[in-house]
PDB file of N, CA and C in Angstrom:
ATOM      1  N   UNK A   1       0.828  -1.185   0.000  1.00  0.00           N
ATOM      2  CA  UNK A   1       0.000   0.000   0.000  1.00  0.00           C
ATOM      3  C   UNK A   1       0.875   1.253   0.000  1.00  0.00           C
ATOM      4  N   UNK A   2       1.748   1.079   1.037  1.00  0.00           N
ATOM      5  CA  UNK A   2       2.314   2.730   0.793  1.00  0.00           C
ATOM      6  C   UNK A   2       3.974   2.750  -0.203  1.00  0.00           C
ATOM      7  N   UNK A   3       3.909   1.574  -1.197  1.00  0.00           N
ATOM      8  CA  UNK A   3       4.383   1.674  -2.457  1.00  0.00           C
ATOM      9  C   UNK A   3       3.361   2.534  -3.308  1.00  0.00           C
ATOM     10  N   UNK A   4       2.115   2.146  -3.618  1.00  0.00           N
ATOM     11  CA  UNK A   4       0.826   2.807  -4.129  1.00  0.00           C
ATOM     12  C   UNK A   4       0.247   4.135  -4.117  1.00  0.00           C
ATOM     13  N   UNK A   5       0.693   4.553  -3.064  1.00  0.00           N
ATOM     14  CA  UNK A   5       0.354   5.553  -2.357  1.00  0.00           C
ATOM     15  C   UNK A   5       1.853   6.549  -2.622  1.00  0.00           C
ATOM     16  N   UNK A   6       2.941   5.849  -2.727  1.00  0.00           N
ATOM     17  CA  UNK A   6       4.326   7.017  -2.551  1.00  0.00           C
ATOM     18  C   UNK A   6       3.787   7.636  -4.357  1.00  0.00           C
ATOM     19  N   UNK A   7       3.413   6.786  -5.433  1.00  0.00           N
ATOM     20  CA  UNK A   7       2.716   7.626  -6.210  1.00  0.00           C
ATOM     21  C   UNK A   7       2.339   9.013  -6.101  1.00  0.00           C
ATOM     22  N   UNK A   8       1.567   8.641  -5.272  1.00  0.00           N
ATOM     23  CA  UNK A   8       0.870  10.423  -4.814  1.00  0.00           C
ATOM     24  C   UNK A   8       1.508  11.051  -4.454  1.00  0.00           C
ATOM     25  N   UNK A   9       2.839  10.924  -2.872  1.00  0.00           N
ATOM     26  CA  UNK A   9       3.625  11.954  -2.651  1.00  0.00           C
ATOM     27  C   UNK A   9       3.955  10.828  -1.822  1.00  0.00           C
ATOM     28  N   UNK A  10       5.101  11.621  -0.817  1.00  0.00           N
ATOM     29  CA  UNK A  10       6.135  10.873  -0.034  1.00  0.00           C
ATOM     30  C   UNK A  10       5.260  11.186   1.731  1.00  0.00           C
ATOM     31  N   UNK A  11       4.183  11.947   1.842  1.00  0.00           N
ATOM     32  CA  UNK A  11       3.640  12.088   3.085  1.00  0.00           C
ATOM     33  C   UNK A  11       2.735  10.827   3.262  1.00  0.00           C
ATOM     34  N   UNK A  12       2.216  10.985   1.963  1.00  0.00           N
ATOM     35  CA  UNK A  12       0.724   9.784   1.726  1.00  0.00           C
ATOM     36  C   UNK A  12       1.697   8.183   1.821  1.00  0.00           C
ATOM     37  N   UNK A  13       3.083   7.988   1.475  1.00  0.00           N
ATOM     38  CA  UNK A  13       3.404   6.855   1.309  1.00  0.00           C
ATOM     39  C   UNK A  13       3.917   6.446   2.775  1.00  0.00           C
ATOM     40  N   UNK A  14       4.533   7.704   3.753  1.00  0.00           N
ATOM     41  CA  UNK A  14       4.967   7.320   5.508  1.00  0.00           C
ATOM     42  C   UNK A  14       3.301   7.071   5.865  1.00  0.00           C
ATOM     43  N   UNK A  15       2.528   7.885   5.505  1.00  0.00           N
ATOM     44  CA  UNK A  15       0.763   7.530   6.069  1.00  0.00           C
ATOM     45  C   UNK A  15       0.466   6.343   6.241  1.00  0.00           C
ATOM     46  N   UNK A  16       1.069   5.845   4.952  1.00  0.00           N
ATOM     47  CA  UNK A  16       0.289   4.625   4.739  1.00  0.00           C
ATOM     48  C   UNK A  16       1.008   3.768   5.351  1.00  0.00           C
ATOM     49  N   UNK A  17       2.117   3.681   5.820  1.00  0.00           N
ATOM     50  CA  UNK A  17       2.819   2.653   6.610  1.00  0.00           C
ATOM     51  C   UNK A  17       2.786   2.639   7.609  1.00  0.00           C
ATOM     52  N   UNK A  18       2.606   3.984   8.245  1.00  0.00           N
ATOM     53  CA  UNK A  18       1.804   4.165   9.802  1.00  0.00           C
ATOM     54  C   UNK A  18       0.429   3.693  10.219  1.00  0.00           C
ATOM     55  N   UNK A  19       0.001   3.802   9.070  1.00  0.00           N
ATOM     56  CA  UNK A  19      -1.452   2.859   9.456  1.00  0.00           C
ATOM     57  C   UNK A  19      -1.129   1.189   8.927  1.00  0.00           C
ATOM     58  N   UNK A  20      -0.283   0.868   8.358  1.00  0.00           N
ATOM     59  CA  UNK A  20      -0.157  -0.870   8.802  1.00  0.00           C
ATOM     60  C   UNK A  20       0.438  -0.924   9.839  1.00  0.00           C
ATOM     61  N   UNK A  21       1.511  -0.214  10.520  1.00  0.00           N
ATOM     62  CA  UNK A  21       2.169  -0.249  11.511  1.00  0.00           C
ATOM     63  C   UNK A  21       1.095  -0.166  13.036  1.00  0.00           C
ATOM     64  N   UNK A  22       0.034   0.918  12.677  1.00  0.00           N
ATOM     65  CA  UNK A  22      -0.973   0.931  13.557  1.00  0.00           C
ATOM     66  C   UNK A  22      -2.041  -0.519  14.082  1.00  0.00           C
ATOM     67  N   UNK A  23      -2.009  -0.973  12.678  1.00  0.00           N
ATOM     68  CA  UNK A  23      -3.073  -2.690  13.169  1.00  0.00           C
ATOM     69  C   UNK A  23      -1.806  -3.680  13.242  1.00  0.00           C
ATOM     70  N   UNK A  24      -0.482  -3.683  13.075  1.00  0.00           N
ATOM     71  CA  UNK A  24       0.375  -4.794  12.974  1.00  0.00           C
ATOM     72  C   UNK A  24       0.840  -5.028  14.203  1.00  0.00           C
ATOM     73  N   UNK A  25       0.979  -3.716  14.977  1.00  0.00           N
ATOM     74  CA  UNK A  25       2.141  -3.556  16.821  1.00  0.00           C
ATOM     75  C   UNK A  25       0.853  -4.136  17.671  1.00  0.00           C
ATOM     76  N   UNK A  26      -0.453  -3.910  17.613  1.00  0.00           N
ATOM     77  CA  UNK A  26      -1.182  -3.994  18.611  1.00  0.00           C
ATOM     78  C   UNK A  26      -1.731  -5.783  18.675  1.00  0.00           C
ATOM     79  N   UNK A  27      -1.904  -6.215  17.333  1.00  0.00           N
ATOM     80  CA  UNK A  27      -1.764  -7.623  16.408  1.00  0.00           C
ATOM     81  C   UNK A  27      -0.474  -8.412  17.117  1.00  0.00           C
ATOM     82  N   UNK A  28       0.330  -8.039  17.221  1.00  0.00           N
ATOM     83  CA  UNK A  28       1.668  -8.425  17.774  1.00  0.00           C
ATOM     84  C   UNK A  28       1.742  -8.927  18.775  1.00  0.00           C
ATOM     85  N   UNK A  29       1.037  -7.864  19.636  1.00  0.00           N
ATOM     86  CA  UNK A  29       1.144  -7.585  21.279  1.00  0.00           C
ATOM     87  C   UNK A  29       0.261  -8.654  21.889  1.00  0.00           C
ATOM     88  N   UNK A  30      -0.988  -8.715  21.058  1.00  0.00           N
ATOM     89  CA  UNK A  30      -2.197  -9.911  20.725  1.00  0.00           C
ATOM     90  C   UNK A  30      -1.677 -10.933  20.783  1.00  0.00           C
ATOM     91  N   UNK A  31      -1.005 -11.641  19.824  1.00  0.00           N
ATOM     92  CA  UNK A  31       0.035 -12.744  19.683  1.00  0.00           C
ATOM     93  C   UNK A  31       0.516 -13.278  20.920  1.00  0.00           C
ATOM     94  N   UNK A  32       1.811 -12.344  21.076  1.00  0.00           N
ATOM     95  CA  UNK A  32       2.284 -12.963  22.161  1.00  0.00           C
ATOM     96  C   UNK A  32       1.640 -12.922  23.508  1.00  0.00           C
ATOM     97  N   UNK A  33       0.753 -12.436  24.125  1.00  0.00           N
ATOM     98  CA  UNK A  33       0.330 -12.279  25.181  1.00  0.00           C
ATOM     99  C   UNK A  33      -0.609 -13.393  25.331  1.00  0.00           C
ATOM    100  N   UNK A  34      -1.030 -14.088  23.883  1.00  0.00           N
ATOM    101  CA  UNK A  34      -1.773 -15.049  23.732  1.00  0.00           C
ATOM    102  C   UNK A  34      -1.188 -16.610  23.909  1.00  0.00           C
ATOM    103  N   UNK A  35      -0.626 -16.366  22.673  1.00  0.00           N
ATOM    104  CA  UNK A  35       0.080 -17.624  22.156  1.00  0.00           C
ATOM    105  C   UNK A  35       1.406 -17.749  22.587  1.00  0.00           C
ATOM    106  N   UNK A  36       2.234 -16.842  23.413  1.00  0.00           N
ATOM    107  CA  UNK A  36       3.270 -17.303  23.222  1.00  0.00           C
ATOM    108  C   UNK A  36       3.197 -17.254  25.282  1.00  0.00           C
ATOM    109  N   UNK A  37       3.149 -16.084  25.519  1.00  0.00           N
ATOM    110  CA  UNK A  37       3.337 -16.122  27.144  1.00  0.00           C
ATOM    111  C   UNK A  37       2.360 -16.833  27.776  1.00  0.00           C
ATOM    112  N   UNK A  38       1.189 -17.766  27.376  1.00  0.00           N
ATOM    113  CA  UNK A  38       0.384 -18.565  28.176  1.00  0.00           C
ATOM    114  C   UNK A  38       0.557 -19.743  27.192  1.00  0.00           C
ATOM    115  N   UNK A  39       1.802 -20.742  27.587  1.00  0.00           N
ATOM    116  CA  UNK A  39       2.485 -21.794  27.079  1.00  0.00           C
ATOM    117  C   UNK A  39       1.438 -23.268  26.863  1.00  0.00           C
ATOM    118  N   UNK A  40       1.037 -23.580  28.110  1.00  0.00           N
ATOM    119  CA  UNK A  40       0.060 -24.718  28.150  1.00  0.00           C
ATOM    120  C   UNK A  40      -0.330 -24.293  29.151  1.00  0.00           C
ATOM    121  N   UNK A  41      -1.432 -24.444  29.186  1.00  0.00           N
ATOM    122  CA  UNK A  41      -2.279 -24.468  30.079  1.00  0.00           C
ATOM    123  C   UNK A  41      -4.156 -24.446  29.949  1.00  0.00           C
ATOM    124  N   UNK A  42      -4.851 -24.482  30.852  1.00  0.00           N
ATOM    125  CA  UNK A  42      -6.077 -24.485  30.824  1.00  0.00           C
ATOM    126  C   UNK A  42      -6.715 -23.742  29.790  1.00  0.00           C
ATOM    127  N   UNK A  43      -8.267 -24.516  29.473  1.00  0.00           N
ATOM    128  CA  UNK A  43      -8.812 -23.738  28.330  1.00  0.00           C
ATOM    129  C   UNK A  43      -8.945 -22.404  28.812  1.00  0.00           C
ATOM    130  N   UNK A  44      -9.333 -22.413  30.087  1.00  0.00           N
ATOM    131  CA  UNK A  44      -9.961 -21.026  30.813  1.00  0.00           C
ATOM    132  C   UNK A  44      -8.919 -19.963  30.735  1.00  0.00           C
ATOM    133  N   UNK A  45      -7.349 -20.391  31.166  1.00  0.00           N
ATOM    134  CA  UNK A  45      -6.686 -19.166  31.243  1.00  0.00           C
ATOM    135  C   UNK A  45      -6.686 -18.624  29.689  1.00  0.00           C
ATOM    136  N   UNK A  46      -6.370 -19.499  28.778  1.00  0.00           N
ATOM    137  CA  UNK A  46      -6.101 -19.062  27.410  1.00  0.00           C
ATOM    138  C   UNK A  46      -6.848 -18.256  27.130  1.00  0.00           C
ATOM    139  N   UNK A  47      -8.445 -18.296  27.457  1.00  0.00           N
ATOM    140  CA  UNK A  47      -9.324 -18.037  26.732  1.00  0.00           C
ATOM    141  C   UNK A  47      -9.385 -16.393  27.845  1.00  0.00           C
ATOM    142  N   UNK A  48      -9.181 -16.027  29.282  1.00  0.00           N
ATOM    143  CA  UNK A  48      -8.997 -15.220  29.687  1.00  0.00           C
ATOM    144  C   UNK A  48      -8.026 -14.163  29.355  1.00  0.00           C
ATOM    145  N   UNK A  49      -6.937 -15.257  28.820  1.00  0.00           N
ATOM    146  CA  UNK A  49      -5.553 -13.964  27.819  1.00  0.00           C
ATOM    147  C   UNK A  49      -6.030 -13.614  27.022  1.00  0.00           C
ATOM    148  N   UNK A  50      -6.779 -14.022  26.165  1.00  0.00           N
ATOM    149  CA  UNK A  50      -7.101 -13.748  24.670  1.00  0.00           C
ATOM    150  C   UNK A  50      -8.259 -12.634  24.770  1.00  0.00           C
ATOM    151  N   UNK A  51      -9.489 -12.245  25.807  1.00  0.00           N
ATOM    152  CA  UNK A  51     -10.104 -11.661  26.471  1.00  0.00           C
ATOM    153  C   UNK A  51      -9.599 -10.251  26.722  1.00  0.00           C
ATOM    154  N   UNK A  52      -8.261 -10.444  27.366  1.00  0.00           N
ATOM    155  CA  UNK A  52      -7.286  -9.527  28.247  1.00  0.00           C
ATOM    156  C   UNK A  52      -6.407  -8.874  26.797  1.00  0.00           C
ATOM    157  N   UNK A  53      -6.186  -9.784  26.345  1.00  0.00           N
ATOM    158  CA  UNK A  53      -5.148  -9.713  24.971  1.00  0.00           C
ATOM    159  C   UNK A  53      -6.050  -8.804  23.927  1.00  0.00           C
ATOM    160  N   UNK A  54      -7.293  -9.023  23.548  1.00  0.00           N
ATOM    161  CA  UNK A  54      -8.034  -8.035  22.664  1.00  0.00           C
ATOM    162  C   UNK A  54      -8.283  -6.639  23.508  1.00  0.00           C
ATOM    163  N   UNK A  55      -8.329  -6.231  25.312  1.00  0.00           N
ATOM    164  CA  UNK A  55      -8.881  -5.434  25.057  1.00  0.00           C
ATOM    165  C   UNK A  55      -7.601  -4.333  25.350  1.00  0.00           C
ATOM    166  N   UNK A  56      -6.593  -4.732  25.688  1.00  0.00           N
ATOM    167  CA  UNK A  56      -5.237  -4.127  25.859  1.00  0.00           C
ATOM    168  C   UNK A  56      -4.830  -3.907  24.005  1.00  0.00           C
ATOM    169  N   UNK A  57      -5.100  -4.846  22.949  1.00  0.00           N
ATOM    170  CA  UNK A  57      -5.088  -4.372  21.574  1.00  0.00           C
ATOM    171  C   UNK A  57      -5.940  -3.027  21.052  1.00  0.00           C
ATOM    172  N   UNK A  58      -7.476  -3.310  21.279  1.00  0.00           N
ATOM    173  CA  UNK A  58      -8.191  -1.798  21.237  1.00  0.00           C
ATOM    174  C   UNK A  58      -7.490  -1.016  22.034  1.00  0.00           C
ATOM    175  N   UNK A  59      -7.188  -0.827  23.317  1.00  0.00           N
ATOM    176  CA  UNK A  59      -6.812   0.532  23.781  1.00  0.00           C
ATOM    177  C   UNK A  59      -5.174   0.890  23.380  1.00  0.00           C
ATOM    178  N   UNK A  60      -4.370  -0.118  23.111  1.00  0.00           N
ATOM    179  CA  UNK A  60      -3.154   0.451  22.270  1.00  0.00           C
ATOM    180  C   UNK A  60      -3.348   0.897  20.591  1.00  0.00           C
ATOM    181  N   UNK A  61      -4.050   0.141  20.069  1.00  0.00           N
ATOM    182  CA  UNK A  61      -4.856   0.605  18.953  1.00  0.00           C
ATOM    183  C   UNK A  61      -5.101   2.231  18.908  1.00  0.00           C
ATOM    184  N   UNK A  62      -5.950   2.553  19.768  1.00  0.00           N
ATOM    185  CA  UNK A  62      -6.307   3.999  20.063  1.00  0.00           C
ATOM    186  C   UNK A  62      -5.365   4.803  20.619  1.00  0.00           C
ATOM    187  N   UNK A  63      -4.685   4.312  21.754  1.00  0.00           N
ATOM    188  CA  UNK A  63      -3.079   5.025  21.854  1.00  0.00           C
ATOM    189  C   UNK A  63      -2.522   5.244  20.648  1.00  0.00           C
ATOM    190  N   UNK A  64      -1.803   4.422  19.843  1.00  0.00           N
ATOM    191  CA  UNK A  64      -1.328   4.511  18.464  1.00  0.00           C
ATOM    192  C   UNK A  64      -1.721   5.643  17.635  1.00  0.00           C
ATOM    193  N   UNK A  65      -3.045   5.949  17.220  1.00  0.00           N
ATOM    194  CA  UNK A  65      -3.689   6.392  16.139  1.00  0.00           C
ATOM    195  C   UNK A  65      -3.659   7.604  16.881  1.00  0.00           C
ATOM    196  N   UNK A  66      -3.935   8.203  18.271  1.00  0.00           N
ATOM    197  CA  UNK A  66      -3.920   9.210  19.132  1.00  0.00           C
ATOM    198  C   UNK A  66      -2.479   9.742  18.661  1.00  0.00           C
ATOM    199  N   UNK A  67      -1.461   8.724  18.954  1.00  0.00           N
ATOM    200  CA  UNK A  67       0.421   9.485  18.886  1.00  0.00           C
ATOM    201  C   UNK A  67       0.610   9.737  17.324  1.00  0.00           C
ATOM    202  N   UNK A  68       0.226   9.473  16.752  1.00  0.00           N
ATOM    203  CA  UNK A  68       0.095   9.114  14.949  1.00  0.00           C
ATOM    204  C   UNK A  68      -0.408  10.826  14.803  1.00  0.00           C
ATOM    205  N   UNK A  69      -1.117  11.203  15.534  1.00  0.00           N
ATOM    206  CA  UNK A  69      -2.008  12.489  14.992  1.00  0.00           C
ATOM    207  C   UNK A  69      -1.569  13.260  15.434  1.00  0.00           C
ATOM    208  N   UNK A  70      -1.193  13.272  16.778  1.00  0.00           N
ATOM    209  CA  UNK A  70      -0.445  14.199  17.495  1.00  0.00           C
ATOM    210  C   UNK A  70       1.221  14.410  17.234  1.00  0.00           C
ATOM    211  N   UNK A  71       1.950  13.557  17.034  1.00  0.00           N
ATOM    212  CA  UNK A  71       3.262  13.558  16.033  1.00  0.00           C
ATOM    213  C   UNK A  71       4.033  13.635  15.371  1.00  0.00           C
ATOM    214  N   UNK A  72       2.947  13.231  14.350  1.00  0.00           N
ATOM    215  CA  UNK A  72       3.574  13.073  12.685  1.00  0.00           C
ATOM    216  C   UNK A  72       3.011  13.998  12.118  1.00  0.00           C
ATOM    217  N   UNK A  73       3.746  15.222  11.679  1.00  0.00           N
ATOM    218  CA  UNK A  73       3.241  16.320  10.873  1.00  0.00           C
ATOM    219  C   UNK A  73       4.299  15.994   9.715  1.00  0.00           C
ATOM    220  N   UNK A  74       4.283  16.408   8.426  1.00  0.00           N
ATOM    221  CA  UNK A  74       2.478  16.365   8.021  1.00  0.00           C
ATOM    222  C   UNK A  74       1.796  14.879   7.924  1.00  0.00           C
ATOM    223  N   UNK A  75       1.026  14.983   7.777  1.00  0.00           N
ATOM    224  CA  UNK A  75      -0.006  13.363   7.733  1.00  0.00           C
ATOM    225  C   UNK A  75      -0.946  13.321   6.953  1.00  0.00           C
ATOM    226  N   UNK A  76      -0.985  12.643   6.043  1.00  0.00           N
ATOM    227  CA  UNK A  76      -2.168  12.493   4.826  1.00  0.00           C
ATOM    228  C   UNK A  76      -3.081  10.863   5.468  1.00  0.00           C
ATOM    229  N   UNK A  77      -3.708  11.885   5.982  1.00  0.00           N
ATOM    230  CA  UNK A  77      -4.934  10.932   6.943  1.00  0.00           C
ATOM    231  C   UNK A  77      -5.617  10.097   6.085  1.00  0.00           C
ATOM    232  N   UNK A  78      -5.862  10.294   4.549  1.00  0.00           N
ATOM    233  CA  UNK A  78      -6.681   9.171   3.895  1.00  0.00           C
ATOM    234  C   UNK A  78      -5.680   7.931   3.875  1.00  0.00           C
ATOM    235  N   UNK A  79      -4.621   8.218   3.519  1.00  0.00           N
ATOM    236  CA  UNK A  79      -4.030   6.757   3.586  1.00  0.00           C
ATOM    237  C   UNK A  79      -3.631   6.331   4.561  1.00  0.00           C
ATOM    238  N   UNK A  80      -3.155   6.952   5.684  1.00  0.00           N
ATOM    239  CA  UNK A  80      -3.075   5.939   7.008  1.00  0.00           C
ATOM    240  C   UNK A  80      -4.423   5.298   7.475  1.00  0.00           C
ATOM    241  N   UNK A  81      -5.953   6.048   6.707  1.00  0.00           N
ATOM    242  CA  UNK A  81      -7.055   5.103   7.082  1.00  0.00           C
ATOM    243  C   UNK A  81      -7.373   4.276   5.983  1.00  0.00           C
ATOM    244  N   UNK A  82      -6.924   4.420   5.104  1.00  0.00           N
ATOM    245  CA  UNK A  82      -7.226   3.258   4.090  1.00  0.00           C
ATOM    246  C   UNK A  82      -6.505   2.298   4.293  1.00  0.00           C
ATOM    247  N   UNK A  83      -5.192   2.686   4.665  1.00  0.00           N
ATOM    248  CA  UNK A  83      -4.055   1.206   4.499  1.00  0.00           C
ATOM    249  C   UNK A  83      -4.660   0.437   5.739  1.00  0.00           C
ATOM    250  N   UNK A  84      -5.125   1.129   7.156  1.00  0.00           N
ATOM    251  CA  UNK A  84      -5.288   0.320   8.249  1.00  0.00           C
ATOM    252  C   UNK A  84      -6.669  -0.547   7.778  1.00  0.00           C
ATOM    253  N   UNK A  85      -7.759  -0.223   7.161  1.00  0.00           N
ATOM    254  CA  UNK A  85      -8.737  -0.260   6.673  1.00  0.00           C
ATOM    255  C   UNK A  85      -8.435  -2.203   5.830  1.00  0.00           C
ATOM    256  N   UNK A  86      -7.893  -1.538   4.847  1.00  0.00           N
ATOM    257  CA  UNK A  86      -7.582  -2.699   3.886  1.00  0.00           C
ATOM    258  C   UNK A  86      -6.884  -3.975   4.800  1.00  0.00           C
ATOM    259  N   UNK A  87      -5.429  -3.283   5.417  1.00  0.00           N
ATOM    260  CA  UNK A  87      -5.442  -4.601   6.835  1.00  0.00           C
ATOM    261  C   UNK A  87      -6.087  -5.222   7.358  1.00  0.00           C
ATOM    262  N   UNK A  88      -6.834  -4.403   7.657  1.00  0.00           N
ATOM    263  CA  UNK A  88      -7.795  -4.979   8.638  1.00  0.00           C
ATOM    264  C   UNK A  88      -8.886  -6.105   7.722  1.00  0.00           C
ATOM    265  N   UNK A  89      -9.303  -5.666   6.646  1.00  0.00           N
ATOM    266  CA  UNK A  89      -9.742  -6.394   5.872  1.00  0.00           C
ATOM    267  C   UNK A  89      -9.388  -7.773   5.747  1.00  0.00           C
ATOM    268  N   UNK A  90      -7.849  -7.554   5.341  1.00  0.00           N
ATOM    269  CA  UNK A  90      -7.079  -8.740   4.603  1.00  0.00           C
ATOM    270  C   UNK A  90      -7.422  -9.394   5.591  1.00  0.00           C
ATOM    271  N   UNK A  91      -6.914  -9.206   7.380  1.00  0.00           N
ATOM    272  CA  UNK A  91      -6.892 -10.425   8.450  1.00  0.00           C
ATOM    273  C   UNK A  91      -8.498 -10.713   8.483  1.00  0.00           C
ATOM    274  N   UNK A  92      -9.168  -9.861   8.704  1.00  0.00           N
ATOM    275  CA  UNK A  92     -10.801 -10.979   8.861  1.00  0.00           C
ATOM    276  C   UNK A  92     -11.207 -11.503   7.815  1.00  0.00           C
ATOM    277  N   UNK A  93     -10.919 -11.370   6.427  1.00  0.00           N
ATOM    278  CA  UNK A  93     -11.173 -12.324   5.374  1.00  0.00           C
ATOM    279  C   UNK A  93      -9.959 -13.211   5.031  1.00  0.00           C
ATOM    280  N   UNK A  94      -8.942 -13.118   5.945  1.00  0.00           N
ATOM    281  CA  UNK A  94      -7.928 -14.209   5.131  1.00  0.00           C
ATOM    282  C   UNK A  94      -8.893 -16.071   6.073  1.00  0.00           C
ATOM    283  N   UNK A  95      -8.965 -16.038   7.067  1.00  0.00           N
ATOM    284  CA  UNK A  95      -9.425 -17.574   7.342  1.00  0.00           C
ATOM    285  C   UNK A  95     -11.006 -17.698   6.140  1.00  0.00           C
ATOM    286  N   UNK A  96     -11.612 -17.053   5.935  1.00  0.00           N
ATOM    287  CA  UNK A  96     -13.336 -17.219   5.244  1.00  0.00           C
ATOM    288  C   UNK A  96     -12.110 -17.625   3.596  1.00  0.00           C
ATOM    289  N   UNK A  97     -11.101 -16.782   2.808  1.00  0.00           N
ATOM    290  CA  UNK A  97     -10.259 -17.091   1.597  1.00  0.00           C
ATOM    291  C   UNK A  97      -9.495 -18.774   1.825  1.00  0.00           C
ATOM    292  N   UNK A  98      -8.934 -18.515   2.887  1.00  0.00           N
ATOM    293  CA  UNK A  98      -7.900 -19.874   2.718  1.00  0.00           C
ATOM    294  C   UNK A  98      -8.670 -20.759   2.720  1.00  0.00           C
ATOM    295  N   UNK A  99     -10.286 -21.181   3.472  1.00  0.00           N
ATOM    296  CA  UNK A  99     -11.241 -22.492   3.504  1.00  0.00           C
ATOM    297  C   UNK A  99     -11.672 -22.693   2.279  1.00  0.00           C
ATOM    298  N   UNK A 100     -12.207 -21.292   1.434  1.00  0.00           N
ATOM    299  CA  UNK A 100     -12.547 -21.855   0.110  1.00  0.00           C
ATOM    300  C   UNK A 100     -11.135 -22.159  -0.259  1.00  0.00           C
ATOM    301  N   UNK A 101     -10.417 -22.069  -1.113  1.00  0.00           N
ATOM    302  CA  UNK A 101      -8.861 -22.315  -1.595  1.00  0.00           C
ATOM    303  C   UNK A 101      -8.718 -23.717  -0.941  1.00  0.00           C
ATOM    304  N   UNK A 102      -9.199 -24.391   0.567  1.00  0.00           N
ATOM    305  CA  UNK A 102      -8.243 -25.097   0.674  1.00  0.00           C
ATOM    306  C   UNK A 102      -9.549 -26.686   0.279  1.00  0.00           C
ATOM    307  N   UNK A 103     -11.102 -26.286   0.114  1.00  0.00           N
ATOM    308  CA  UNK A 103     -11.507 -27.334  -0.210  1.00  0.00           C
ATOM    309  C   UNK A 103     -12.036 -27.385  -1.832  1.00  0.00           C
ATOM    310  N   UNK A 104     -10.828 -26.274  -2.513  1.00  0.00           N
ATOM    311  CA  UNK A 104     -11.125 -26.702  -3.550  1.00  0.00           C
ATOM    312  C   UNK A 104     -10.144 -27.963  -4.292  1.00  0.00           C
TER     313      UNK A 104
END
């Protein structure tokens, strides 16, 4: 995306990488707090990290996009919301893509 976007100018192409950077760090943080720092154990704790793990993602999410605005001058706001936009896309339709693909 912010190959696509450096087209337009060089503000719109840092935009746009700040907004993958915006759904990728908090995605991250998700991850490991999930999958990696609750090793084995009970369905319950997992399912309590993952609980704990999404809502510490929304509020760094919103931290992020808060320091993003307040920060980064200048900022071409359509593409840091399109690129996060389209991310966000790709991850909730990539499992519904790979099932068709994988029983064809």
């Amino acid at each position: 995306m912010g190959m696509l976007f450096s087209l337009q100018s060089f503000e719109a192409a840092y935009s746009a990488l700040l907004g993958g950077m915006v759904f990728m760090l908090p995605n991250a943080l998700l991850i490991y707090k999930t999958f990696i720092s609750v090793r084995v154990g009970s369905v319950r704790k997992i399912t309590n990290s993952m609980y704990v793990g999404e809502a510490v993602k929304f509020g760094l999410t919103a931290i992020l996009f808060a320091a993003v605005f307040a920060f980064i001058t200048p900022l071409y706001a359509p593409s840091l919301f399109i690129t996060f936009f389209v991310v966000l896309m790709i991850n909730s339709l990539s499992p519904l893509l790979s099932g068709r693909l994988n029983d064809s």
